[in-house]
Structures are given as C-alpha cells and as structure tokens.
N, C-alpha and C. Protein backbone atom coordinates (compact mmCIF):
# COMPACT_ATOMS: atom_id res chain seq x y z
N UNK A 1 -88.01 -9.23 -52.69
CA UNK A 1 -89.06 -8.28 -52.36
C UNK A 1 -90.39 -8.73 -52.95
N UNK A 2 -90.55 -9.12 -53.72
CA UNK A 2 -91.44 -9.30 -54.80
C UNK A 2 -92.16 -10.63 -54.01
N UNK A 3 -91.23 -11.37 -53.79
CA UNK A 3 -91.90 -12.99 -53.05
C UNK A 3 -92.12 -12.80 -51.84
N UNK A 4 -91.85 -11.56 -50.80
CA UNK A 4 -92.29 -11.32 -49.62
C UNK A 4 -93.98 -10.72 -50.00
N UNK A 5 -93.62 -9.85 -51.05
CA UNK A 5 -95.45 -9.44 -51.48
C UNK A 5 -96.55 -10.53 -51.56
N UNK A 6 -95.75 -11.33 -52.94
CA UNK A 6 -96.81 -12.52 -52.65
C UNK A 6 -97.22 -13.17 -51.76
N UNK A 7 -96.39 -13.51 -50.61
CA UNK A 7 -96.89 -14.01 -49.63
C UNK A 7 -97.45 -13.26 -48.41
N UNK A 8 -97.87 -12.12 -48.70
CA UNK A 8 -98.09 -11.40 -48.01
C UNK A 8 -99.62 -10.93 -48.54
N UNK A 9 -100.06 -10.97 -50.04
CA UNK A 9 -101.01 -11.13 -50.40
C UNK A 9 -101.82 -12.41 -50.47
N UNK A 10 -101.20 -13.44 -50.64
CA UNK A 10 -101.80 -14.98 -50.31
C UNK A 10 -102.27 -15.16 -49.59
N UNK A 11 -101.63 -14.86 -47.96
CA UNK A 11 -102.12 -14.75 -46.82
C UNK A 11 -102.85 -14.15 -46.29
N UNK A 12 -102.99 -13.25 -47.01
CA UNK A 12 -104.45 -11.92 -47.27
C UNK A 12 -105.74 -13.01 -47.84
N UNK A 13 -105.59 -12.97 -48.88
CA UNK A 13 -106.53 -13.53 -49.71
C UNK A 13 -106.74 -15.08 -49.13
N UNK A 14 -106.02 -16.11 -48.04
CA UNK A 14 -106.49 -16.82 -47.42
C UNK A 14 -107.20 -16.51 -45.94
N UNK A 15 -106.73 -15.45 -45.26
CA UNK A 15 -107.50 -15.04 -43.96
C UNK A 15 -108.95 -14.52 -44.64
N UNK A 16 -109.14 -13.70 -45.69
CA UNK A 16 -110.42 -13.20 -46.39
C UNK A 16 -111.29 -14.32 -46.59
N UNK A 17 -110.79 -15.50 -47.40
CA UNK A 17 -112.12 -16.58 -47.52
C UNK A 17 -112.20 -16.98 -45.91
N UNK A 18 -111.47 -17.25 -45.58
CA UNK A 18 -111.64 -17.75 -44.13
C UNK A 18 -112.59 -16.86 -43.21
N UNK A 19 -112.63 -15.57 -43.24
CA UNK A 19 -113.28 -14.80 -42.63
C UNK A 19 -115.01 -14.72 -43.06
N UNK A 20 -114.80 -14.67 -44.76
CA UNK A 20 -116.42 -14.97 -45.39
C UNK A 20 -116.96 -16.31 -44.75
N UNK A 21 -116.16 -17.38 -44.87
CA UNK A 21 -116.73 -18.62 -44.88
C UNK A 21 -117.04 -18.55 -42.81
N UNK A 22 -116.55 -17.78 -42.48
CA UNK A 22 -116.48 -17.77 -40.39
C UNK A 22 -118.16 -16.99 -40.66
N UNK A 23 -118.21 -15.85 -41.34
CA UNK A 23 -119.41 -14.71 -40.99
C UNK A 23 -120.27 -15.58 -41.34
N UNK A 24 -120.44 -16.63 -42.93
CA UNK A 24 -121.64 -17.43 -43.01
C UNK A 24 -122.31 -18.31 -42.50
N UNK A 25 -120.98 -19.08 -41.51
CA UNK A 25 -121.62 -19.86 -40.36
C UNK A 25 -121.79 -19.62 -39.36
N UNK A 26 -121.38 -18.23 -38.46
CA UNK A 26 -121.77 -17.80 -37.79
C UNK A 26 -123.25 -17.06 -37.82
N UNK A 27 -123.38 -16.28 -38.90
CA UNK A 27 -125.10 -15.97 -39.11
C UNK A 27 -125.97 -17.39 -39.23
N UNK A 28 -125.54 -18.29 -39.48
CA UNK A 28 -126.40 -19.37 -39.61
C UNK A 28 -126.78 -19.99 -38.38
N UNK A 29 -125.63 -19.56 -37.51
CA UNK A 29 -125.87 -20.36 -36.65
C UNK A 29 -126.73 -20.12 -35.18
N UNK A 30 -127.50 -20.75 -34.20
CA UNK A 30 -128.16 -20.19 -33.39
C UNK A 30 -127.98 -20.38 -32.31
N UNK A 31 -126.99 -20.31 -31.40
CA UNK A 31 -125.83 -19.72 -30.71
C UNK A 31 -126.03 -18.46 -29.84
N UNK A 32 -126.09 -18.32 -28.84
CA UNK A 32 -125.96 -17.32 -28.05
C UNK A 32 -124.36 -16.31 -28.47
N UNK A 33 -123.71 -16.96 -28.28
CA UNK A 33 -122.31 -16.37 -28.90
C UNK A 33 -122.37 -16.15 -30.64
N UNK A 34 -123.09 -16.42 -31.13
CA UNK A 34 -123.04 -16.31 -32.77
C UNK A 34 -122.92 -14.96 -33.04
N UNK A 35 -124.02 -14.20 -32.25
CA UNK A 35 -123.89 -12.57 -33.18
C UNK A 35 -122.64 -12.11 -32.71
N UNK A 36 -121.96 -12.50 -31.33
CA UNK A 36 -120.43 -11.93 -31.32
C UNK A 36 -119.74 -11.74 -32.11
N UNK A 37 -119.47 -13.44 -32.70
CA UNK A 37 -118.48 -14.01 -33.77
C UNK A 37 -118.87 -13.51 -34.66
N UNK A 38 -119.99 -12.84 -34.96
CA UNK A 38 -120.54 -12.82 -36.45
C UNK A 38 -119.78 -11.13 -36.63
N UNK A 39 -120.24 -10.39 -35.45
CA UNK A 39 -120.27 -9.14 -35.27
C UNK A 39 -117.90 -9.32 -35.63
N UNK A 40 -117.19 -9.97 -34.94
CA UNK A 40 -115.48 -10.00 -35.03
C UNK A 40 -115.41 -10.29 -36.45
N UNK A 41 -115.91 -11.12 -36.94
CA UNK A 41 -115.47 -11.89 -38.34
C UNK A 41 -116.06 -10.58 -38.95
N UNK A 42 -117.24 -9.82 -39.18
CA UNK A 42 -117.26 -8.63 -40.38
C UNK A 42 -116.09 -7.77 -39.89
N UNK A 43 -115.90 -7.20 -38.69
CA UNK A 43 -114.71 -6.40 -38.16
C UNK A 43 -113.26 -7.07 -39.03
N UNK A 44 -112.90 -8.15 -38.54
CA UNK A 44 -112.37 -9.18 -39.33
C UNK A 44 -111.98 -8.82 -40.96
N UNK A 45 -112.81 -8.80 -41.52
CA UNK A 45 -113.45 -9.06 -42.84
C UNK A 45 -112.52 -7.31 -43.24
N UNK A 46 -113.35 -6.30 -42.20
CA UNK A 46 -112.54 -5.09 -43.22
C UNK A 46 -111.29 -4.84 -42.14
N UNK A 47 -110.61 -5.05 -41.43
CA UNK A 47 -109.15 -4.80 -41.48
C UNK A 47 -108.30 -5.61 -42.00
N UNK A 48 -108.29 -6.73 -41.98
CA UNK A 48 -107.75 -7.77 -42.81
C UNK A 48 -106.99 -6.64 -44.42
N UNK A 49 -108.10 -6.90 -45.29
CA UNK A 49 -107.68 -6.06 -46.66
C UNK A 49 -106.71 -4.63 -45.75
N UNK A 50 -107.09 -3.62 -45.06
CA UNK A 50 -106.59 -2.69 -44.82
C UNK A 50 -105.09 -3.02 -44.24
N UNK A 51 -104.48 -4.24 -43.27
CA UNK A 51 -103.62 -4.46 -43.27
C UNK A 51 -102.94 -4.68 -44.35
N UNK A 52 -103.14 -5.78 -45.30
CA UNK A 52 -102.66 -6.23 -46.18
C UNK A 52 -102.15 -4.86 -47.34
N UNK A 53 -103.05 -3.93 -47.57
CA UNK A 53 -102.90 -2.85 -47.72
C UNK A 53 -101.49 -2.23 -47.41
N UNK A 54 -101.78 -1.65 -46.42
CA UNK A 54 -100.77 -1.15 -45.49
C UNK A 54 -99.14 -1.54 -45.53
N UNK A 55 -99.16 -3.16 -45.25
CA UNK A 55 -98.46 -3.99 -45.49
C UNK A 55 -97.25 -3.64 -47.43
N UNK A 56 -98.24 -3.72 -47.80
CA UNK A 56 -98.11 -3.30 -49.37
C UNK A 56 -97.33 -2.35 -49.67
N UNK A 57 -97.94 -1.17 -49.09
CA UNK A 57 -96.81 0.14 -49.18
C UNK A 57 -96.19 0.61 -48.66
N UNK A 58 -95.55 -0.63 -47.69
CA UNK A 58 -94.52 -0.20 -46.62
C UNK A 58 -93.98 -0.86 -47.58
N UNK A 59 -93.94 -2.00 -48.27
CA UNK A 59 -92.81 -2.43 -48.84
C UNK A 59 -92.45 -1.90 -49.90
N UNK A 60 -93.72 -1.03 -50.68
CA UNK A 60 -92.90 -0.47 -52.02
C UNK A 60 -92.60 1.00 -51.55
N UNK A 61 -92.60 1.22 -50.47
CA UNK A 61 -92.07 2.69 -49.88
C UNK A 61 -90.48 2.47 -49.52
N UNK A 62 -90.22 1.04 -48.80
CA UNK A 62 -88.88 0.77 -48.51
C UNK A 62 -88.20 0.46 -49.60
N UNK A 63 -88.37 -0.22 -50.64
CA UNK A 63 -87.90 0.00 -51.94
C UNK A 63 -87.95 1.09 -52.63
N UNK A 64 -88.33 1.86 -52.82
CA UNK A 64 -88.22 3.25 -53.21
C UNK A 64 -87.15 4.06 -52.20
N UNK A 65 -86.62 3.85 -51.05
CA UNK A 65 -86.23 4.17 -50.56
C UNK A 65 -84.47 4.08 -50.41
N UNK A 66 -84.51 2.51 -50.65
CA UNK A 66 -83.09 1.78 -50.56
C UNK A 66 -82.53 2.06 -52.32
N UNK A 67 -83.63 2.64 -53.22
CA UNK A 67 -83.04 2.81 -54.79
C UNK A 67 -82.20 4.15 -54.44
N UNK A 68 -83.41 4.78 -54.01
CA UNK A 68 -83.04 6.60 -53.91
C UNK A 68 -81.77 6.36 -53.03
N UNK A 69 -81.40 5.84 -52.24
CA UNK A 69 -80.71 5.37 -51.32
C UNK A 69 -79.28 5.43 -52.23
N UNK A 70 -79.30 4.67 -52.70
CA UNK A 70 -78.15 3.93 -53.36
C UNK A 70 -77.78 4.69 -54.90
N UNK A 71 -78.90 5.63 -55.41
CA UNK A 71 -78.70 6.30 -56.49
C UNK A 71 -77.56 7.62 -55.34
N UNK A 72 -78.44 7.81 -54.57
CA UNK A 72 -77.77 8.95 -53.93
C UNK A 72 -76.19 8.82 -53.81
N UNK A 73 -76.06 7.81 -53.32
CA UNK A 73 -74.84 7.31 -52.90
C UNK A 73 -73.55 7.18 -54.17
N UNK A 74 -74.12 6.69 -54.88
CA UNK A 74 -73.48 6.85 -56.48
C UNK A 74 -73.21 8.20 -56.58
N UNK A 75 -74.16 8.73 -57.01
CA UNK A 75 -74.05 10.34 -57.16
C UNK A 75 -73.12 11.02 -56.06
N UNK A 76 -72.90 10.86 -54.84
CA UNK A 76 -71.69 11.37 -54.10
C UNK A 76 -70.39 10.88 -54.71
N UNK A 77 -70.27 9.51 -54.29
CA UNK A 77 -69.00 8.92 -54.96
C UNK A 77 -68.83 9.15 -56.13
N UNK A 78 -69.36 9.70 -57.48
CA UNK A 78 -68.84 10.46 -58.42
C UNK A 78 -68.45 11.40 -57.84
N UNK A 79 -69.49 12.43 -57.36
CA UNK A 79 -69.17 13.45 -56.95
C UNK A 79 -67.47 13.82 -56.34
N UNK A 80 -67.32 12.65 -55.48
CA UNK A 80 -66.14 13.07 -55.02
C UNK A 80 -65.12 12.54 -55.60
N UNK A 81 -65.30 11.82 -56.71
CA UNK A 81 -64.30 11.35 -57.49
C UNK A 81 -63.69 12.41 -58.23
N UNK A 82 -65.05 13.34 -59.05
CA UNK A 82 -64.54 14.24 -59.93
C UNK A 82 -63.65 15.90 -59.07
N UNK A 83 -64.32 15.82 -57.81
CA UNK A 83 -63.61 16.65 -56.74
C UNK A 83 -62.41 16.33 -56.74
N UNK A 84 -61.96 15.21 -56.76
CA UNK A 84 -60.58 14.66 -56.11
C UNK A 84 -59.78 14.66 -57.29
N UNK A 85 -60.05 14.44 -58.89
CA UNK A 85 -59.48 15.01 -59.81
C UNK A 85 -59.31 16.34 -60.37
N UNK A 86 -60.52 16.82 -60.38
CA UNK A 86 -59.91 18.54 -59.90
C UNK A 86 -58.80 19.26 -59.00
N UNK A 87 -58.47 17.92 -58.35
CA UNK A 87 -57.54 18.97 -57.26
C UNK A 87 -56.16 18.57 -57.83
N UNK A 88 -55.95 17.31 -58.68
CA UNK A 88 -54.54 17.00 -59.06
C UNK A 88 -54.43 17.49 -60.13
C-alpha cells in the first residue's frame, strides 16, 4: 500500500514540474497556439495536485476499510466461538 502511494505521489510531483516547465515555455513563446497551451497547462497545473489528492484518500479510505473489515470479522468469529461454548 504504502509503495502504491509513493508512486502515485512521484508521478504527481513529476507531471507538476512538467506542467510548470510546459506553462513557462508556452508564455514565452509567440505562437498563435501558445495562449491555448498556456491556458491547458495552468488547468493542468491545478487538477493534477487535486487528482493526486483524491487518489490519496481513496487509498487510505480502502485501508481503513479492509482493517475495520477484518477487525470485524475477528470479533464475529469470537463471537461465535464463545456462542458455541455456551451451548455445550
């Protein structure tokens, strides 16, 4: 879980320079198409983090999920352990 994050933040934090380093040469540049690119790469620029985001707490939501999961599950199988000695 932990090494799916990292790479899931790496790849964040490499599309982000990539996106700064796209907006600076696109404003530089004088291009009929430039303010497009310039205008996608800031768009770019803030969903990027918001995925990565997103991304983030789906995974520590599904881990929180598969614990509670599996605590639960314990807690029955006692449960019915101590049921099933009560009855003998």
């Amino acid at each position: 879980m932990k090494k799916a994050k990292r790479i899931l933040a790496l790849s964040g934090v490499i599309l982000l320079v990539a996106m700064y380093v796209a907006t600076l040469v696109f404003a530089l540049l004088d291009s009929p198409n430039s303010f497009v690119l310039f205008k996608a790469s800031i768009y770019c620029t803030i969903v990027i983090p918001v995925i990565v985001y997103s991304g983030t707490l789906i995974f520590n939501n599904a881990a929180r999920k598969k614990e509670w999961k599996i605590e639960t599950d314990d807690a029955k199988d006692a449960q019915d352990d101590n049921s099933k000695n009560d009855e003998n």
